[in-house]
N, C-alpha and C. Protein backbone atom coordinates (compact mmCIF):
# COMPACT_ATOMS: atom_id res chain seq x y z
N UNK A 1 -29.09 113.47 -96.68
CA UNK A 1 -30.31 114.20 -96.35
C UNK A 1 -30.95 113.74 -95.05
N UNK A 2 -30.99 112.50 -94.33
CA UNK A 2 -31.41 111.58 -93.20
C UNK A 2 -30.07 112.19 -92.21
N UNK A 3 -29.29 112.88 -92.91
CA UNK A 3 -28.21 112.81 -91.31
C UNK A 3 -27.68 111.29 -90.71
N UNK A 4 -28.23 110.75 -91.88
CA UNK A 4 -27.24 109.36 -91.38
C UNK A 4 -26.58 108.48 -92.58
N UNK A 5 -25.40 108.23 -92.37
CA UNK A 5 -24.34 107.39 -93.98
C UNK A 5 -24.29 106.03 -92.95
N UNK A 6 -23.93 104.83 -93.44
CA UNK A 6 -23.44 103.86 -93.29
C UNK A 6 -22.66 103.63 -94.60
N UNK A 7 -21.01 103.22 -94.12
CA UNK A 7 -20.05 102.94 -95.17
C UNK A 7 -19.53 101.65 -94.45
N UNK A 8 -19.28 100.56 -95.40
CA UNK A 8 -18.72 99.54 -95.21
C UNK A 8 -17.23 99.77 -96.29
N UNK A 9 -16.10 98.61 -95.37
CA UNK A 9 -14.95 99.43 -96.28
C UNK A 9 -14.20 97.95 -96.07
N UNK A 10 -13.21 97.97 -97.34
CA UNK A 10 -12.43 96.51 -97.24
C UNK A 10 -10.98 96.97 -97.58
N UNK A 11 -10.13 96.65 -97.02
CA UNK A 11 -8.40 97.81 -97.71
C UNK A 11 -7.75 96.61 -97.39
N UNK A 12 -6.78 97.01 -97.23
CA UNK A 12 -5.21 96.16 -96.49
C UNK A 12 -4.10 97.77 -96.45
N UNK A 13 -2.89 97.13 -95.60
CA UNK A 13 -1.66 98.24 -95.59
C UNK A 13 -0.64 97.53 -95.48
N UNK A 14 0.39 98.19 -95.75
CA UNK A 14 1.74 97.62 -95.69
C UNK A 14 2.76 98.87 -95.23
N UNK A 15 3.35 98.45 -93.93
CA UNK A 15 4.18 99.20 -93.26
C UNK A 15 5.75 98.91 -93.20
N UNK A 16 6.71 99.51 -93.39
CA UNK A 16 7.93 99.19 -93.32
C UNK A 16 8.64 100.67 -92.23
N UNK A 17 8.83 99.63 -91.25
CA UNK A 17 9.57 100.57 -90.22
C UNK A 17 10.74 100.07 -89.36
N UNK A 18 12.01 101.28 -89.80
CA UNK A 18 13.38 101.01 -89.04
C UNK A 18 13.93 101.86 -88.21
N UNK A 19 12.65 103.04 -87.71
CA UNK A 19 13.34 103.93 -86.48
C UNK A 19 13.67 103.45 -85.56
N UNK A 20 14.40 104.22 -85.01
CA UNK A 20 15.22 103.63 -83.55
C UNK A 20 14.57 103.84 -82.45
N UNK A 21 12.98 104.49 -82.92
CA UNK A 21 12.46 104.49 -81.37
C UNK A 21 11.26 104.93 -81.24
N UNK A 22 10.06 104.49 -81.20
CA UNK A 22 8.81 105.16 -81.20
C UNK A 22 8.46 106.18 -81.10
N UNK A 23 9.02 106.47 -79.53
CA UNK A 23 8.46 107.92 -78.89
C UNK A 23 9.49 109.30 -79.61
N UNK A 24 10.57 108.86 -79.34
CA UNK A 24 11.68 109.87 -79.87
C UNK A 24 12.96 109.39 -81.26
N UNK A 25 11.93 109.28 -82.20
CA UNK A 25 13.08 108.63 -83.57
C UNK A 25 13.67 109.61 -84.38
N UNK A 26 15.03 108.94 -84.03
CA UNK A 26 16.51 109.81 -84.71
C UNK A 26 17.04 109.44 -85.77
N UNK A 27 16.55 107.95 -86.43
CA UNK A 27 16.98 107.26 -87.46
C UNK A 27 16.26 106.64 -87.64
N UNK A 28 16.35 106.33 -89.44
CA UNK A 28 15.38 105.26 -90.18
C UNK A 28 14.37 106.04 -90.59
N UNK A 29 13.28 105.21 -91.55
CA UNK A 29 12.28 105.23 -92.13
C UNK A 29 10.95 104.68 -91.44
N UNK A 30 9.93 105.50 -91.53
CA UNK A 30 8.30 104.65 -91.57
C UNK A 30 7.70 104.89 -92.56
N UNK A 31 7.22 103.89 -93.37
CA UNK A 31 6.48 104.29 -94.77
C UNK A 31 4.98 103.14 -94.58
N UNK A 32 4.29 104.08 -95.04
CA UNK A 32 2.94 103.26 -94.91
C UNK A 32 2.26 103.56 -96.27
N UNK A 33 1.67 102.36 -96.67
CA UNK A 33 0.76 102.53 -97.85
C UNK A 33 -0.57 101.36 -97.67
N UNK A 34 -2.12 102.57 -97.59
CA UNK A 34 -3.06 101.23 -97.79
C UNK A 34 -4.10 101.79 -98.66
N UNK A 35 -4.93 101.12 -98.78
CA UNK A 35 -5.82 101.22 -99.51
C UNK A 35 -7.12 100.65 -99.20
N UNK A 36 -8.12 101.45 -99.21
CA UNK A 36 -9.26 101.03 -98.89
C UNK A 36 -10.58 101.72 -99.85
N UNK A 37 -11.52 100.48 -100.28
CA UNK A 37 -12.86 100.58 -101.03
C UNK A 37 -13.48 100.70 -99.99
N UNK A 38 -14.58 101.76 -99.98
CA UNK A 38 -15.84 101.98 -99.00
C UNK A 38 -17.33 101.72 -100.14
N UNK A 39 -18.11 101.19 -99.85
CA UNK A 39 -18.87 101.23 -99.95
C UNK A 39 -20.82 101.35 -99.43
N UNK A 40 -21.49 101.89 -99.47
CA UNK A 40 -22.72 102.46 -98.83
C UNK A 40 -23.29 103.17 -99.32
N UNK A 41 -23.65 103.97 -98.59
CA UNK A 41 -24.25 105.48 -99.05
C UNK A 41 -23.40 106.41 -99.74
N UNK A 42 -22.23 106.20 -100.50
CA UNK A 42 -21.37 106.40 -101.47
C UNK A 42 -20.65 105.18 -101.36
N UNK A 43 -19.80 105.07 -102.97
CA UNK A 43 -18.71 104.39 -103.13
C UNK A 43 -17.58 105.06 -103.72
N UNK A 44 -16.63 104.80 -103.35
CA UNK A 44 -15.18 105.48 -103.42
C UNK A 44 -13.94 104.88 -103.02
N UNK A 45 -12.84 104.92 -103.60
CA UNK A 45 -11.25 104.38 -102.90
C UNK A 45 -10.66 105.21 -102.54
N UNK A 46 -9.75 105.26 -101.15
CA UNK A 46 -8.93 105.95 -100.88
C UNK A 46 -7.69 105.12 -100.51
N UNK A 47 -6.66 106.10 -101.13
CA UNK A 47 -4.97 105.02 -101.60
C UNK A 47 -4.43 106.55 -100.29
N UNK A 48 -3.58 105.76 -99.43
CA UNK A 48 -2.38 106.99 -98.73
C UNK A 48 -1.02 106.33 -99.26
N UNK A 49 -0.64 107.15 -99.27
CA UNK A 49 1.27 106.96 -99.01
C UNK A 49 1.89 107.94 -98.30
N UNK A 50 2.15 107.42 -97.16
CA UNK A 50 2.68 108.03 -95.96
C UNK A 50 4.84 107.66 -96.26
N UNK A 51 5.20 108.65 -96.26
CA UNK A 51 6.65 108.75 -96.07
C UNK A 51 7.27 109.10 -95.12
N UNK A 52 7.91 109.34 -94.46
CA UNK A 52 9.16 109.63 -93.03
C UNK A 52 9.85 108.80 -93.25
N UNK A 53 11.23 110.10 -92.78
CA UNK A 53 12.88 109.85 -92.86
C UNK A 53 13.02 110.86 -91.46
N UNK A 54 13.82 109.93 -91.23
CA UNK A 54 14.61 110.15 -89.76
C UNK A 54 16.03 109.92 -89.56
N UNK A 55 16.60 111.55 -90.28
CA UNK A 55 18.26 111.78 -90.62
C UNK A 55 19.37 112.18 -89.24
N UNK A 56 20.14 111.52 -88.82
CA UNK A 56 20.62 112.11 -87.41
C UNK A 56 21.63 113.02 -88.33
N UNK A 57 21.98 113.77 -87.63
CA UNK A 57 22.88 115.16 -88.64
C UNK A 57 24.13 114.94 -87.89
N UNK A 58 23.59 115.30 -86.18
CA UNK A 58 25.12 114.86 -84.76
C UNK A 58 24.41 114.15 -83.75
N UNK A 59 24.46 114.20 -82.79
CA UNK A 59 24.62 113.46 -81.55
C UNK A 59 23.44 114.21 -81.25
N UNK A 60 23.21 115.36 -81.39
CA UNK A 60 22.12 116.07 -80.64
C UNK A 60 20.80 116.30 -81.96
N UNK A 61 20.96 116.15 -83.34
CA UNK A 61 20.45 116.85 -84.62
C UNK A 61 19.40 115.62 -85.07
N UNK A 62 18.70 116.14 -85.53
CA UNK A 62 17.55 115.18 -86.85
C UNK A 62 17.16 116.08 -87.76
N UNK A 63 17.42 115.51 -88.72
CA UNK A 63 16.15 115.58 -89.94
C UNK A 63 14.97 115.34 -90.03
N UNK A 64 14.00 115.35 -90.37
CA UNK A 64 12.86 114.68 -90.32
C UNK A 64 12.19 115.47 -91.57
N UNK A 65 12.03 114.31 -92.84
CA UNK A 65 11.22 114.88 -94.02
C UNK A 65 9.95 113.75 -93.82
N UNK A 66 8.73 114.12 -94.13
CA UNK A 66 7.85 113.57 -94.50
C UNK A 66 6.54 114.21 -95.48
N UNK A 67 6.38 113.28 -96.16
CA UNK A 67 5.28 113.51 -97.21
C UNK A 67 4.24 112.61 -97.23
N UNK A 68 3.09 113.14 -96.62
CA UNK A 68 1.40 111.97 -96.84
C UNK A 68 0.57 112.48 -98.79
N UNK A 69 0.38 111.80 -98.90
CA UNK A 69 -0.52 111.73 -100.14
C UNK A 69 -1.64 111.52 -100.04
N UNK A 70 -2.63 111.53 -100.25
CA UNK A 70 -3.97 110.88 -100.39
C UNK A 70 -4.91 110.92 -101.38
N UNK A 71 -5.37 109.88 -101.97
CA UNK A 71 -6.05 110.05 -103.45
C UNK A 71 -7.56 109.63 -102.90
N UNK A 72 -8.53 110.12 -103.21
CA UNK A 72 -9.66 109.65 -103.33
C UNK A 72 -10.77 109.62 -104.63
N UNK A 73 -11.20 108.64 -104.93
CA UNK A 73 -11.94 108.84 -106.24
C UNK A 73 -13.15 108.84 -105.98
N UNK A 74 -14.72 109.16 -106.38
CA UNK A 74 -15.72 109.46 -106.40
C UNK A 74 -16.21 111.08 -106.86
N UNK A 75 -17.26 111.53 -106.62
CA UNK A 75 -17.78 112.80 -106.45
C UNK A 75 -18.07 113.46 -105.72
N UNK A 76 -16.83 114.28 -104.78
CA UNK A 76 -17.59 115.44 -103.52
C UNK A 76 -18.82 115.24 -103.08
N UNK A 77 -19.47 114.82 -102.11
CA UNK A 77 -21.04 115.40 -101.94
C UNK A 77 -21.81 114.39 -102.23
N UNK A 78 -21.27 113.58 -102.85
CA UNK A 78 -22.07 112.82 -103.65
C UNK A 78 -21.63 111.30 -102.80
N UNK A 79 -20.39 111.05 -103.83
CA UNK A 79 -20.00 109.55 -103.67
C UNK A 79 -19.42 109.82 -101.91
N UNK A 80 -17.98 110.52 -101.89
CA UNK A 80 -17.55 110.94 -100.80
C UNK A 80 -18.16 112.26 -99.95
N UNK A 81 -18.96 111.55 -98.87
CA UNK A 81 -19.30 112.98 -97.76
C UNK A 81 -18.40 114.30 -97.69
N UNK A 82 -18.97 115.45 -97.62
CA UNK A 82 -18.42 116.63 -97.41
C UNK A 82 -17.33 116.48 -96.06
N UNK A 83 -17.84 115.71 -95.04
CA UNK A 83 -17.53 115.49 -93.68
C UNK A 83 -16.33 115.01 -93.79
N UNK A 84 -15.74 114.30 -94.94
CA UNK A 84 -14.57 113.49 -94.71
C UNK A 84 -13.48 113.95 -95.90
N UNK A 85 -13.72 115.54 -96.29
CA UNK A 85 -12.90 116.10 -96.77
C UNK A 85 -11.31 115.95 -95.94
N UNK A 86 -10.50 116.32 -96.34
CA UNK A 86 -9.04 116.64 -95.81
C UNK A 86 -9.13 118.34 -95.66
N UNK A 87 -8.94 118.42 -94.30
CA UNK A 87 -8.96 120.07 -94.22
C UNK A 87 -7.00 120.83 -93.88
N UNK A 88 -6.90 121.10 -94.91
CA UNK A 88 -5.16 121.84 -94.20
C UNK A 88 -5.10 122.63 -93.70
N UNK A 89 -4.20 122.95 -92.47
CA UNK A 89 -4.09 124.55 -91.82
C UNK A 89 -4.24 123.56 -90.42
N UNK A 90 -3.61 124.31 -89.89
CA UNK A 90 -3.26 124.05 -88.17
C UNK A 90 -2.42 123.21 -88.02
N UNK A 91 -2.73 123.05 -86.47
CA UNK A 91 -0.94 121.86 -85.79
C UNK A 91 -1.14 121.10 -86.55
N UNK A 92 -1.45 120.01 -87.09
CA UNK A 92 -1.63 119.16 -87.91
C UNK A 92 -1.11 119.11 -89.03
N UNK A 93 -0.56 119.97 -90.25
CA UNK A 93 -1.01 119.85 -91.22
C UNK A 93 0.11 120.96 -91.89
N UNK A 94 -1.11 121.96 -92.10
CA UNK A 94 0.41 123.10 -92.66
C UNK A 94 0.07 124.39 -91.56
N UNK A 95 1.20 123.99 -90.78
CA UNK A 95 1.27 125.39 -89.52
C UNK A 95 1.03 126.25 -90.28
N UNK A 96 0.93 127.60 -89.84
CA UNK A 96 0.68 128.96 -89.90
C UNK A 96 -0.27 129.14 -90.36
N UNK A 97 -1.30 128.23 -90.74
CA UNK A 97 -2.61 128.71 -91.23
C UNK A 97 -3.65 127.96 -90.45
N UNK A 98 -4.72 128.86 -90.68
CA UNK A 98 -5.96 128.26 -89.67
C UNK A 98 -6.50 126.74 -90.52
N UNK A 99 -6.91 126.02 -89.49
CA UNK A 99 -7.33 125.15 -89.62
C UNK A 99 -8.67 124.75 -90.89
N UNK A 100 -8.57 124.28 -91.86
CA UNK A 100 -9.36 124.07 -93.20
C UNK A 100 -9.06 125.24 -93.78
N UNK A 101 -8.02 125.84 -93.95
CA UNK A 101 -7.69 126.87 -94.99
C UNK A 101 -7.87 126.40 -96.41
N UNK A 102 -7.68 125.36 -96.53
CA UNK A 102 -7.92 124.84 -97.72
C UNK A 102 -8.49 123.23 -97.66
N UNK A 103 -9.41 122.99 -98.46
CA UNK A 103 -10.44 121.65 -98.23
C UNK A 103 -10.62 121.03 -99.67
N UNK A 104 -10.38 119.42 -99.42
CA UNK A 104 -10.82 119.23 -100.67
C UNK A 104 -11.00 117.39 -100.34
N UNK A 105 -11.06 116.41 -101.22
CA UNK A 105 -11.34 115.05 -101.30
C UNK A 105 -9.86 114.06 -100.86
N UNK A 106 -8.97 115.20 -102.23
CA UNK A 106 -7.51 114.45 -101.93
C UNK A 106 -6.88 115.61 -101.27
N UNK A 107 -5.26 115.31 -100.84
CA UNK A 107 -4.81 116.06 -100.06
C UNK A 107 -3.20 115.69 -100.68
N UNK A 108 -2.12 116.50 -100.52
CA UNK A 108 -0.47 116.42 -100.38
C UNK A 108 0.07 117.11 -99.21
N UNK A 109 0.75 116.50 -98.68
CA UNK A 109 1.45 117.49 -97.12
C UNK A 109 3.12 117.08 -97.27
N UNK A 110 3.61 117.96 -97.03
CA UNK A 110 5.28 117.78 -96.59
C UNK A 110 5.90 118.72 -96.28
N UNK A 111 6.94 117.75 -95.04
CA UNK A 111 7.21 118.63 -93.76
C UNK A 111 8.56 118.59 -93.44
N UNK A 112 9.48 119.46 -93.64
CA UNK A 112 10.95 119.68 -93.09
C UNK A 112 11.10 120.31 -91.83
N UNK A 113 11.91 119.12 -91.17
CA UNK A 113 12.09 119.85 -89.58
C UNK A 113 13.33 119.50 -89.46
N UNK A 114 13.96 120.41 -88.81
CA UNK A 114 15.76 119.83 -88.01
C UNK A 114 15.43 120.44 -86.68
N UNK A 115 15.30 119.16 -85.82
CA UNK A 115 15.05 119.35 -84.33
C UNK A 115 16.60 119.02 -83.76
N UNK A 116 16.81 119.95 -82.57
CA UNK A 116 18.15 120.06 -81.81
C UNK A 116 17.86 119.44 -80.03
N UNK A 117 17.99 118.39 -79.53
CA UNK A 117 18.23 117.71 -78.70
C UNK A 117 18.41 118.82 -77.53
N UNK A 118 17.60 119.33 -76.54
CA UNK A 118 18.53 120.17 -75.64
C UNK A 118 18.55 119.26 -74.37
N UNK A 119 17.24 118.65 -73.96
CA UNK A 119 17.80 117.69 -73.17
C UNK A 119 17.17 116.19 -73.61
N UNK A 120 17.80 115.10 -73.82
CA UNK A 120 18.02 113.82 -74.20
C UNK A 120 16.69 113.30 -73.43
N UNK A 121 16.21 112.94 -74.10
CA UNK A 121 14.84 111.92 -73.35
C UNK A 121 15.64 110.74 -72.51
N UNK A 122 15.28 110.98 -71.35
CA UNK A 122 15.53 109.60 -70.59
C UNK A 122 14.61 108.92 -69.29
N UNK A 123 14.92 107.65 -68.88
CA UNK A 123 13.72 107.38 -68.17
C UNK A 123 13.86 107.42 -66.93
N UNK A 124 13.15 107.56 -65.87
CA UNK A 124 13.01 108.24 -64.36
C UNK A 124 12.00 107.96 -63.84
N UNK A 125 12.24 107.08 -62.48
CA UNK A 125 11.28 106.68 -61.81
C UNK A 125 10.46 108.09 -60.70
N UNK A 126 9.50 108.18 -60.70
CA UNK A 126 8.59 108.99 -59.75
C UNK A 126 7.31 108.20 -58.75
N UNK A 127 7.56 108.00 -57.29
CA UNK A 127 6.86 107.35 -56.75
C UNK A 127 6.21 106.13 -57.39
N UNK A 128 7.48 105.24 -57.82
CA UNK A 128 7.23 104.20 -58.20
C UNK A 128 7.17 103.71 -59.50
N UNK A 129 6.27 104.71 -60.29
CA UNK A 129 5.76 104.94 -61.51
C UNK A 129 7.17 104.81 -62.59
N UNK A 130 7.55 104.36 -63.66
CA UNK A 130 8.20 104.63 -65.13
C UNK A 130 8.06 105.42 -65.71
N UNK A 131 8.68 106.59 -65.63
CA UNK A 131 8.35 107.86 -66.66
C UNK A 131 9.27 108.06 -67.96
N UNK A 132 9.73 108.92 -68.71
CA UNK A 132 10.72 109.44 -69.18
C UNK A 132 10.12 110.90 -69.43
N UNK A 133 11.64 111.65 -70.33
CA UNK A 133 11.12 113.19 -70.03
C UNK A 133 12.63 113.66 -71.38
N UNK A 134 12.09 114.48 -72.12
CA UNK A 134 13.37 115.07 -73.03
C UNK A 134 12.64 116.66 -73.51
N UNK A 135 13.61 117.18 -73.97
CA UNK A 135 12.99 118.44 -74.63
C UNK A 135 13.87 118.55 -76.12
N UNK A 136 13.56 119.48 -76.93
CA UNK A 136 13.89 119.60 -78.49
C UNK A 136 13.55 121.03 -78.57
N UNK A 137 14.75 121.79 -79.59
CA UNK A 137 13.85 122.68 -80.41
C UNK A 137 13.83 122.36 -81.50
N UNK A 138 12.99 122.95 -82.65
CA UNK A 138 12.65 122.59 -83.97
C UNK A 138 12.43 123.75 -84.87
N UNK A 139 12.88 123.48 -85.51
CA UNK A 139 12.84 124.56 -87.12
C UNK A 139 11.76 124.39 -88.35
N UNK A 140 10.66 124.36 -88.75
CA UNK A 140 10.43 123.54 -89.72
C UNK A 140 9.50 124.49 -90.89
N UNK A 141 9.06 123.67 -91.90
CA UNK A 141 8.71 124.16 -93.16
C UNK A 141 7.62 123.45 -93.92
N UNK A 142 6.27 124.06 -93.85
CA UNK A 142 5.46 122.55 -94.00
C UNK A 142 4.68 123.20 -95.32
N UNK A 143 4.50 122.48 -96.57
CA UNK A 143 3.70 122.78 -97.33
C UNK A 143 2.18 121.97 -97.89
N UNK A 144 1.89 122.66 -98.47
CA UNK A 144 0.14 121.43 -98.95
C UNK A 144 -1.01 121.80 -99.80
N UNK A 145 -1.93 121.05 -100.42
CA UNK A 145 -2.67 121.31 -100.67
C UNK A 145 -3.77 120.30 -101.02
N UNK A 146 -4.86 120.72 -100.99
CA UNK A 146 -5.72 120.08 -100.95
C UNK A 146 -7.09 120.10 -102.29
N UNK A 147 -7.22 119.45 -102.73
CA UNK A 147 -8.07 119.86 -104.06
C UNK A 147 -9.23 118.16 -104.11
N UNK A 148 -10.01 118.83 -105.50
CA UNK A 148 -10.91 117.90 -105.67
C UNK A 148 -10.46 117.43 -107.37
N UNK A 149 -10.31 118.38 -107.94
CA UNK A 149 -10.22 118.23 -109.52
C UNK A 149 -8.60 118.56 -109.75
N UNK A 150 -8.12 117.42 -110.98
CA UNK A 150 -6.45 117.49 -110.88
C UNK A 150 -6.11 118.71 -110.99
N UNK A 151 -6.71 119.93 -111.74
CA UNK A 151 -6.03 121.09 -112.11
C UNK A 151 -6.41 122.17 -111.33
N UNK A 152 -7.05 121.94 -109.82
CA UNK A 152 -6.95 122.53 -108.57
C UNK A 152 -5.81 122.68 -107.79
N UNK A 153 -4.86 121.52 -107.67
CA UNK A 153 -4.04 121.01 -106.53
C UNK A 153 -2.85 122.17 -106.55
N UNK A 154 -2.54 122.46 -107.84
CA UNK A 154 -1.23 123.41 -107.48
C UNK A 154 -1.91 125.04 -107.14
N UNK A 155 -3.36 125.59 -107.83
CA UNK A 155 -3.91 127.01 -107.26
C UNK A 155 -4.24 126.74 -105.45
N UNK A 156 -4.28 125.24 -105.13
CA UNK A 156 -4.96 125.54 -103.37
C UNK A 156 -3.80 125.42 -102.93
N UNK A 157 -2.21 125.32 -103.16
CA UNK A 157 -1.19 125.21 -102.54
C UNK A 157 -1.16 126.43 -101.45
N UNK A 158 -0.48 125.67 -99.96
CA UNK A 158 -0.13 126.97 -98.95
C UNK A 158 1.23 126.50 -98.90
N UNK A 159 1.75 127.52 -97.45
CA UNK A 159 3.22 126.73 -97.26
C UNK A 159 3.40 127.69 -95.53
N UNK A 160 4.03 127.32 -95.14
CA UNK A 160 4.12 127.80 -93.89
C UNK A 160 5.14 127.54 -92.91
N UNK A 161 6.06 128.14 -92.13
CA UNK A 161 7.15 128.10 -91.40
C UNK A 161 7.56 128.01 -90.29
N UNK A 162 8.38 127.83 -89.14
CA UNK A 162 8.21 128.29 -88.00
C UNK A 162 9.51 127.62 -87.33
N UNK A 163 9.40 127.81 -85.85
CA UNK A 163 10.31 127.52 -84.89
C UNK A 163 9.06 126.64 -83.66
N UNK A 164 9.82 126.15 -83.06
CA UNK A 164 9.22 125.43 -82.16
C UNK A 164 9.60 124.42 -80.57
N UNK A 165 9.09 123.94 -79.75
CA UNK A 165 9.88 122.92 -78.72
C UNK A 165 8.92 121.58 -78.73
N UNK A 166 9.46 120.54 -78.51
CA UNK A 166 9.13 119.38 -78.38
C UNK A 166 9.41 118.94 -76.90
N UNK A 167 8.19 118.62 -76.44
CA UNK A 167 8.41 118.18 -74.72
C UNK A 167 7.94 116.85 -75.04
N UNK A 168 8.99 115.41 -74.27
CA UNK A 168 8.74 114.29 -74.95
C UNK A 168 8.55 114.30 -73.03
N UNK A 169 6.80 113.38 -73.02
CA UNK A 169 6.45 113.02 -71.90
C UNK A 169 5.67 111.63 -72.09
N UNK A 170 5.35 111.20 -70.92
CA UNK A 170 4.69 109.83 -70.72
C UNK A 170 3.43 109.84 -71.18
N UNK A 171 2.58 108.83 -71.96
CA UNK A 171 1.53 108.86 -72.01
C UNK A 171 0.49 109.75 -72.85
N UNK A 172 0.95 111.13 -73.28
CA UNK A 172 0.91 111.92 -74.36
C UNK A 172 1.96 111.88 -75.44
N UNK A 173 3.13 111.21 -75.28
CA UNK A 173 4.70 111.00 -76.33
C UNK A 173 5.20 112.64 -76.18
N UNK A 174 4.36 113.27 -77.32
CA UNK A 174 5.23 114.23 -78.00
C UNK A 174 3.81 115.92 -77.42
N UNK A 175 4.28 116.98 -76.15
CA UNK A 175 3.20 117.85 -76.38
C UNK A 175 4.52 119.15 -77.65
N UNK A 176 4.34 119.50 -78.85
CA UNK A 176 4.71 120.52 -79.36
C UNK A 176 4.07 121.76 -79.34
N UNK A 177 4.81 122.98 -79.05
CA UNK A 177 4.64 124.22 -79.04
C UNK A 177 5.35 125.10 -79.80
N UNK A 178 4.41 125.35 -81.06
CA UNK A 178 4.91 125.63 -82.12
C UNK A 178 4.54 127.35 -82.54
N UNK A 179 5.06 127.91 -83.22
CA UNK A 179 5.01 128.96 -83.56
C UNK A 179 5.26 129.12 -85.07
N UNK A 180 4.37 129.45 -86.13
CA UNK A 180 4.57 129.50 -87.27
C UNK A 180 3.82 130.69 -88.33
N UNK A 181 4.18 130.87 -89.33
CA UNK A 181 3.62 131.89 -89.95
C UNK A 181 3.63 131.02 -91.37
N UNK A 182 2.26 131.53 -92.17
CA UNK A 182 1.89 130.87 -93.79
C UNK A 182 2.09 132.01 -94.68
N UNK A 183 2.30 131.41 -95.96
CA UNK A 183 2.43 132.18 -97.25
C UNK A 183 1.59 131.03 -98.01
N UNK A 184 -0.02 131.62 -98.95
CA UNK A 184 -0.50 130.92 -100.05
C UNK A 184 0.34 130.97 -100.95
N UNK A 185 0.30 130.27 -102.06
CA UNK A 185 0.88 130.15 -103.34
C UNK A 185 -0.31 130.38 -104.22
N UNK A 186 -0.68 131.12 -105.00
CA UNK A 186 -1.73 131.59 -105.60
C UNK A 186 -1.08 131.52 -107.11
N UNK A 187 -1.22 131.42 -108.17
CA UNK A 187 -1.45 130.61 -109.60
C UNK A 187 -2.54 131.26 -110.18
C-alpha cells in the first residue's frame, strides 16, 4: 500500500557444469538448484531447478533440452508481491505468445531446440580488438505454465513453436531471431 517492500533473503545454490563452452555449448550439462527464504514485508521460499543438456547429433548439430521449475510458497498479494509473479510468453519463455500470457507465483518451462552450425563461431582480430563471430539455425518447441494453486498448472499450460538464427557475437554472446507461433492447451 506505501509503494515500498523491503525483503531480506538467505538461500545457497549448487551448480554442476560440463559444457564445452560458455558462449557456444555443444556438449554436456548445466544444472542449477537454489533455494532461497525471503523475508519482510512478506515471507516466502523459492526452490528453482534449472536443467540443460547439450546433445551434439554431428559436427555441425545440437540438441539442447532444458527445463526451469520454480516453486514458491506463500499467498499471491499477500506473502509474495504481485510484481514478482513469473510471467510466460515472449523471447524468454514460451515463444509465440505475448509476453505474460500466462502469470502466476510458480512457473514450469521446457525447451527443445536442434540448432544447425552454418558458420562455426571463431575468433578474429579487428583493429586490434578480440572478437569472435558464428551463425546457427534453430528449430525449437517451447512449452509452460504458470499457476498459483496445484490444480491450475495443467488449465494455464501454452506451447509454442518455431524456426530461428543464432548470431554468436562479442559482448552480447548470443543476439536470436526467432520466429514462432503458440497453441494454449485448455482443460
Amino acid at each position: 500500500p506505501d509503494h515500498s517492500d523491503l525483503f531480506l533473503g538467505v538461500g545457497g545454490v549448487y551448480e554442476y557444469d560440463t559444457r564445452d563452452s560458455w558462449t557456444t555449448p555443444t556438449h554436456g550439462w548445466w544444472n542449477s538448484v537454489d533455494a532461497v527464504w525471503h523475508a519482510g514485508d512478506g515471507d516466502y521460499g523459492t526452490v528453482n531447478f534449472d536443467l540443460r543438456r547439450y546433445q551434439p547429433l554431428t559436427s555441425r548439430q545440437t540438441f539442447v533440452a532444458t527445463a526451469l521449475v520454480t516453486l514458491q510458497s506463500g499467498v499471491p498479494g499477500e506473502d509474495v508481491p504481485a510484481y514478482l509473479d513469473y510471467a510466460l510468453g515472449g523471447a524468454n519463455s514460451v515463444r509465440g505468445w505475448d509476453f505474460a500470457s500466462r502469470r502466476g507465483k510458480n512457473q514450469l518451462l521446457v525447451s527443445l531446440e536442434h540448432r544447425y552450425t552454418v558458420i562455426p563461431t571463431r575468433p578474429f582480430q579487428l583493429k586490434g580488438l578480440n572478437l569472435y563471430g558464428g551463425l546457427a539455425f534453430a528449430v525449437f518447441a517451447d512449452a509452460g505454465s504458470a499457476w498459483n494453486e496445484g490444480d491450475e498448472w495443467s488449465g494455464n499450460a501454452i506451447g509454442g513453436a518455431g524456426v530461428g538464427l543464432r548470431l554468436f557475437v562479442p559482448f552480447v554472446d548470443v543476439i536470436r531471431l526467432d520466429f514462432a507461433v503458440g497453441n494454449g492447451v485448455h482443460t
